[in-house]
Protein backbone atom coordinates (compact mmCIF):
# COMPACT_ATOMS: atom_id res chain seq x y z
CA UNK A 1 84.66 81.81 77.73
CA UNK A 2 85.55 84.90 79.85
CA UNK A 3 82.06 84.11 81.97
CA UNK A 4 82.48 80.90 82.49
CA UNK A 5 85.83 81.88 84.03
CA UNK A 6 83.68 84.44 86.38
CA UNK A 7 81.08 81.76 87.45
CA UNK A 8 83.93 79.33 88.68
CA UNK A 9 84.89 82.62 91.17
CA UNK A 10 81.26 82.75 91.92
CA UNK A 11 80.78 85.74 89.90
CA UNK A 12 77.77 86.97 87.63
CA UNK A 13 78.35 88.33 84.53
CA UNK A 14 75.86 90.92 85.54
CA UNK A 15 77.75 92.00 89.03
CA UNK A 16 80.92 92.42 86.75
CA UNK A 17 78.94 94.60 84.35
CA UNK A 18 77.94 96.17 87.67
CA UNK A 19 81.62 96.49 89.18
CA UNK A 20 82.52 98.08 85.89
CA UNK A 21 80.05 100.42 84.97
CA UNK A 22 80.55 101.85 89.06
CA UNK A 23 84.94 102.41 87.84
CA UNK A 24 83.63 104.12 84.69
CA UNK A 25 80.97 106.72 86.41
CA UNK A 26 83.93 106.91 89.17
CA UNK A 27 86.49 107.72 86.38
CA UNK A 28 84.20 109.94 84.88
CA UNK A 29 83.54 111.85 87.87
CA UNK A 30 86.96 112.13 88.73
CA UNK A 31 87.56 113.62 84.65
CA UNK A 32 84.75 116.29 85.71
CA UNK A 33 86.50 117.47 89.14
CA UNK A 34 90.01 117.87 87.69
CA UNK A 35 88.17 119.30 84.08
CA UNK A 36 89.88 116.55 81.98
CA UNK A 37 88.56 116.49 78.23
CA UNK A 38 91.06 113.49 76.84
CA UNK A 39 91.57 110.69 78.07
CA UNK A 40 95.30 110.88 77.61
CA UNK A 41 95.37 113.82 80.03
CA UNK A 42 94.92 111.13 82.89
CA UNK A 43 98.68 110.10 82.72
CA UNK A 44 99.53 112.95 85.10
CA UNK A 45 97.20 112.18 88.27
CA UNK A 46 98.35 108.43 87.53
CA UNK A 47 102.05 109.52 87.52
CA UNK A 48 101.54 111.32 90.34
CA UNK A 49 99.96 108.76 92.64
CA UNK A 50 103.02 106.27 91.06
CA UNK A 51 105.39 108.36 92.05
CA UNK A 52 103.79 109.25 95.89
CA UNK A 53 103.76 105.75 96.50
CA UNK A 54 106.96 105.37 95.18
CA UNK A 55 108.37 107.88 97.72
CA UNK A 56 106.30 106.66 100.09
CA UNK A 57 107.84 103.33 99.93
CA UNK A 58 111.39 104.51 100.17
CA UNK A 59 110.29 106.74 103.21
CA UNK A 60 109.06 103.80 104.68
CA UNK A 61 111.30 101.24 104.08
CA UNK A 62 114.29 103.72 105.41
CA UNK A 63 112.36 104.19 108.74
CA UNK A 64 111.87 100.44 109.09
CA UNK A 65 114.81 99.08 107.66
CA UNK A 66 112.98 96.72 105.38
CA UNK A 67 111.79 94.48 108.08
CA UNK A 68 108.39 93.45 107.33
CA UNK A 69 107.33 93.69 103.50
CA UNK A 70 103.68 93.55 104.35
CA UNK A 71 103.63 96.42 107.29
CA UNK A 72 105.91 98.16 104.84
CA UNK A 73 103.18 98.06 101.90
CA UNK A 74 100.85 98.89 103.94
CA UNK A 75 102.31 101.72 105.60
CA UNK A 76 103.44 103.30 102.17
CA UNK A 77 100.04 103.06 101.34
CA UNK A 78 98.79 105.11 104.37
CA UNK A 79 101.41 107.55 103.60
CA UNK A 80 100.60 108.07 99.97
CA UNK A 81 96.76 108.48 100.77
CA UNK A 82 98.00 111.10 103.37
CA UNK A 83 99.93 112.97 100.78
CA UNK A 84 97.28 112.57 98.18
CA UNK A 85 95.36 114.50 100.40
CA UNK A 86 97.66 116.84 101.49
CA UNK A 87 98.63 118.08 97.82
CA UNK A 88 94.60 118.31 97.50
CA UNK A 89 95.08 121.04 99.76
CA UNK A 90 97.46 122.41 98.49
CA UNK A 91 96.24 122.39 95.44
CA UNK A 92 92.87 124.09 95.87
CA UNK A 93 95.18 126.78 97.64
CA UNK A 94 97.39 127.29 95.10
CA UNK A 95 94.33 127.25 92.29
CA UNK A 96 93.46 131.02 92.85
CA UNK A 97 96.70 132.22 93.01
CA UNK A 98 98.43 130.08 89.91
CA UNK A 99 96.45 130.93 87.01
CA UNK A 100 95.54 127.52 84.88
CA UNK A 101 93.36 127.18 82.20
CA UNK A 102 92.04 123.65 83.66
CA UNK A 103 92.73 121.88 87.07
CA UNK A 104 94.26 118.76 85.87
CA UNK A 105 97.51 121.05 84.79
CA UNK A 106 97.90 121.96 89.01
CA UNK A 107 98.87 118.20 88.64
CA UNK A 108 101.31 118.62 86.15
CA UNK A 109 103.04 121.55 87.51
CA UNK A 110 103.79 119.88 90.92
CA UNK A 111 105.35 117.13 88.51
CA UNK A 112 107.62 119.46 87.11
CA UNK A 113 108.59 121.18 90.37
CA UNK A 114 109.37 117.84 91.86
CA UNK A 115 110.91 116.70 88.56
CA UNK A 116 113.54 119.98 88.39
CA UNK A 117 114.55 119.58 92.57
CA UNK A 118 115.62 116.17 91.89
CA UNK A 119 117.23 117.26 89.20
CA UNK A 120 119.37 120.24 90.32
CA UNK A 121 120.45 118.22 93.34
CA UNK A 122 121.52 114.95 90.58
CA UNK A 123 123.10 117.55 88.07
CA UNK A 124 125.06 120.12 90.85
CA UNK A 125 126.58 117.15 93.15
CA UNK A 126 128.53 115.81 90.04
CA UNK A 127 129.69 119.35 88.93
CA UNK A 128 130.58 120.18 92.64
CA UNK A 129 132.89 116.83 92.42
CA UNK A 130 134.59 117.92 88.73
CA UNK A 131 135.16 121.16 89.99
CA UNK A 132 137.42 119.51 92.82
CA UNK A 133 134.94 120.86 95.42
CA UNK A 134 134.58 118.59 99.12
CA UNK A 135 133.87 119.80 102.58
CA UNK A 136 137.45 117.81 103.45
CA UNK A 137 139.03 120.29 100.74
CA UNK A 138 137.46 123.95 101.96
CA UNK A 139 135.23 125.01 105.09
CA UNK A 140 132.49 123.47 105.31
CA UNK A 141 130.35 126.56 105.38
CA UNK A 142 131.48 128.13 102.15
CA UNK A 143 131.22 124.71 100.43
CA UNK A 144 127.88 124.44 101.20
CA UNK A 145 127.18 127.96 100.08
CA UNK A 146 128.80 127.58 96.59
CA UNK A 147 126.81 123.84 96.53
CA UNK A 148 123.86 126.08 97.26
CA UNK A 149 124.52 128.52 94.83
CA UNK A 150 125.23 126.01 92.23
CA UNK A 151 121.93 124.35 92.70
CA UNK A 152 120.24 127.33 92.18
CA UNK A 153 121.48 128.04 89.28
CA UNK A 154 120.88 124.36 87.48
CA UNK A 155 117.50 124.75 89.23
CA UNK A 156 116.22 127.63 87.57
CA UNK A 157 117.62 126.36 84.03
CA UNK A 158 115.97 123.04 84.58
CA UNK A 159 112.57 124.70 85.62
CA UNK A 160 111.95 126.07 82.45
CA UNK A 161 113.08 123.15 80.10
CA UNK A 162 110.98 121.00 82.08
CA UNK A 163 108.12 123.01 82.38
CA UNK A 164 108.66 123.62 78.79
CA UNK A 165 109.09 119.67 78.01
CA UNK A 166 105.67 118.91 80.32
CA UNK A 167 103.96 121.75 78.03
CA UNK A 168 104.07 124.97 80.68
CA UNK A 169 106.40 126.77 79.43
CA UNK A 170 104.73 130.13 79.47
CA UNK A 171 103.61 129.01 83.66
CA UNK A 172 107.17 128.21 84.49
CA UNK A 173 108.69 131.58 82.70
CA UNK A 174 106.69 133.56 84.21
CA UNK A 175 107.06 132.19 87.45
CA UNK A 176 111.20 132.37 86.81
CA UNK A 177 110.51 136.02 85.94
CA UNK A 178 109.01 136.61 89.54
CA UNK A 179 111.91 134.56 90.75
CA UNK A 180 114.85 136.51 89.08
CA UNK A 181 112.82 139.62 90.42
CA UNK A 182 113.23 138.49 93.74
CA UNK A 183 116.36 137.50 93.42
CA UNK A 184 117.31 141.37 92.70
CA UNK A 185 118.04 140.49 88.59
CA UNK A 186 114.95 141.72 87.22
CA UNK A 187 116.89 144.91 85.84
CA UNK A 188 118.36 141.91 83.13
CA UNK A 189 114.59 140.82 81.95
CA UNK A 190 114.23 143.57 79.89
């Protein structure tokens, strides 16, 4: 039944066949660059190009006001490619320096990095508000320093329960460790 459907769209059976077996060996290939061993390990790099084009789509539909759907897709597209590549880059930079035990989890670390930003900013703008906090209220230069502040602190909270929920927990506390160091506290990691 499912061929017969394929020779109305003048379609072989055997260029199908084809067409599939090409995705697989792509797949496949793309399993042995980032060092994937399950299968279930490929959520990441397809959250990852959901969520680029996702923020590519807002960037672009905020530049063009929503004018043209079709330019719009097809812009977004261009855009997510572009920072597809760009995080390649980045992460074959970052690959010496952050020590992994496979590739794929590069992937998954930029997830929680860009999950925890988005998350500070959401979680410290409502506190900021409850507290009674507003530029009208204070000068606007020490509100923005105590916003900063608070963000901070939610930020480094939130990086290690995230990286712990997304399964890095050891990555992300050491990395907060550095942080804190930096951040003249090290003296209370003891």
């Amino acid at each position: 039944m499912f061929f017969v459907g394929l020779r109305r769209y003048n379609c072989s059976a055997l260029t199908f066949l084809q067409t599939f077996v090409m995705f697989l060996n792509m797949i496949n290939r793309f399993k042995l660059k980032w060092e994937i061993q399950s299968n279930w390990q490929l959520v990441f790099p397809l959250f990852a190009v959901i969520a680029l084009f996702f923020t590519s789509f807002k960037i672009v539909g905020k530049l063009l006001n929503g004018s043209n759907k079709i330019l719009i897709i097809s812009l977004s597209a261009l855009l997510c490619y572009l920072l597809i590549k760009f995080f390649g880059i980045l992460i074959t930079k970052l690959e010496t320096k952050w020590r992994v035990n496979y590739r794929w989890e590069l992937i998954r670390i930029f997830i929680v990095f860009a999950l925890t930003g988005s998350t500070s900013a959401f979680v410290a703008r409502p506190l900021i508000k409850y507290i009674g906090l507003n530029p009208q209220s204070m000068y606007p230069l020490f509100y923005w320093i105590l916003y900063i502040i608070i963000g901070v602190v939610f930020y480094q909270i939130l990086l290690v329960s995230i990286g712990w929920l997304f399964g890095q927990k050891k990555f992300f506390w050491e990395f907060e460790k550095k942080m804190l160091r930096r951040f003249g506290l090290g003296k209370y990691l003891k």
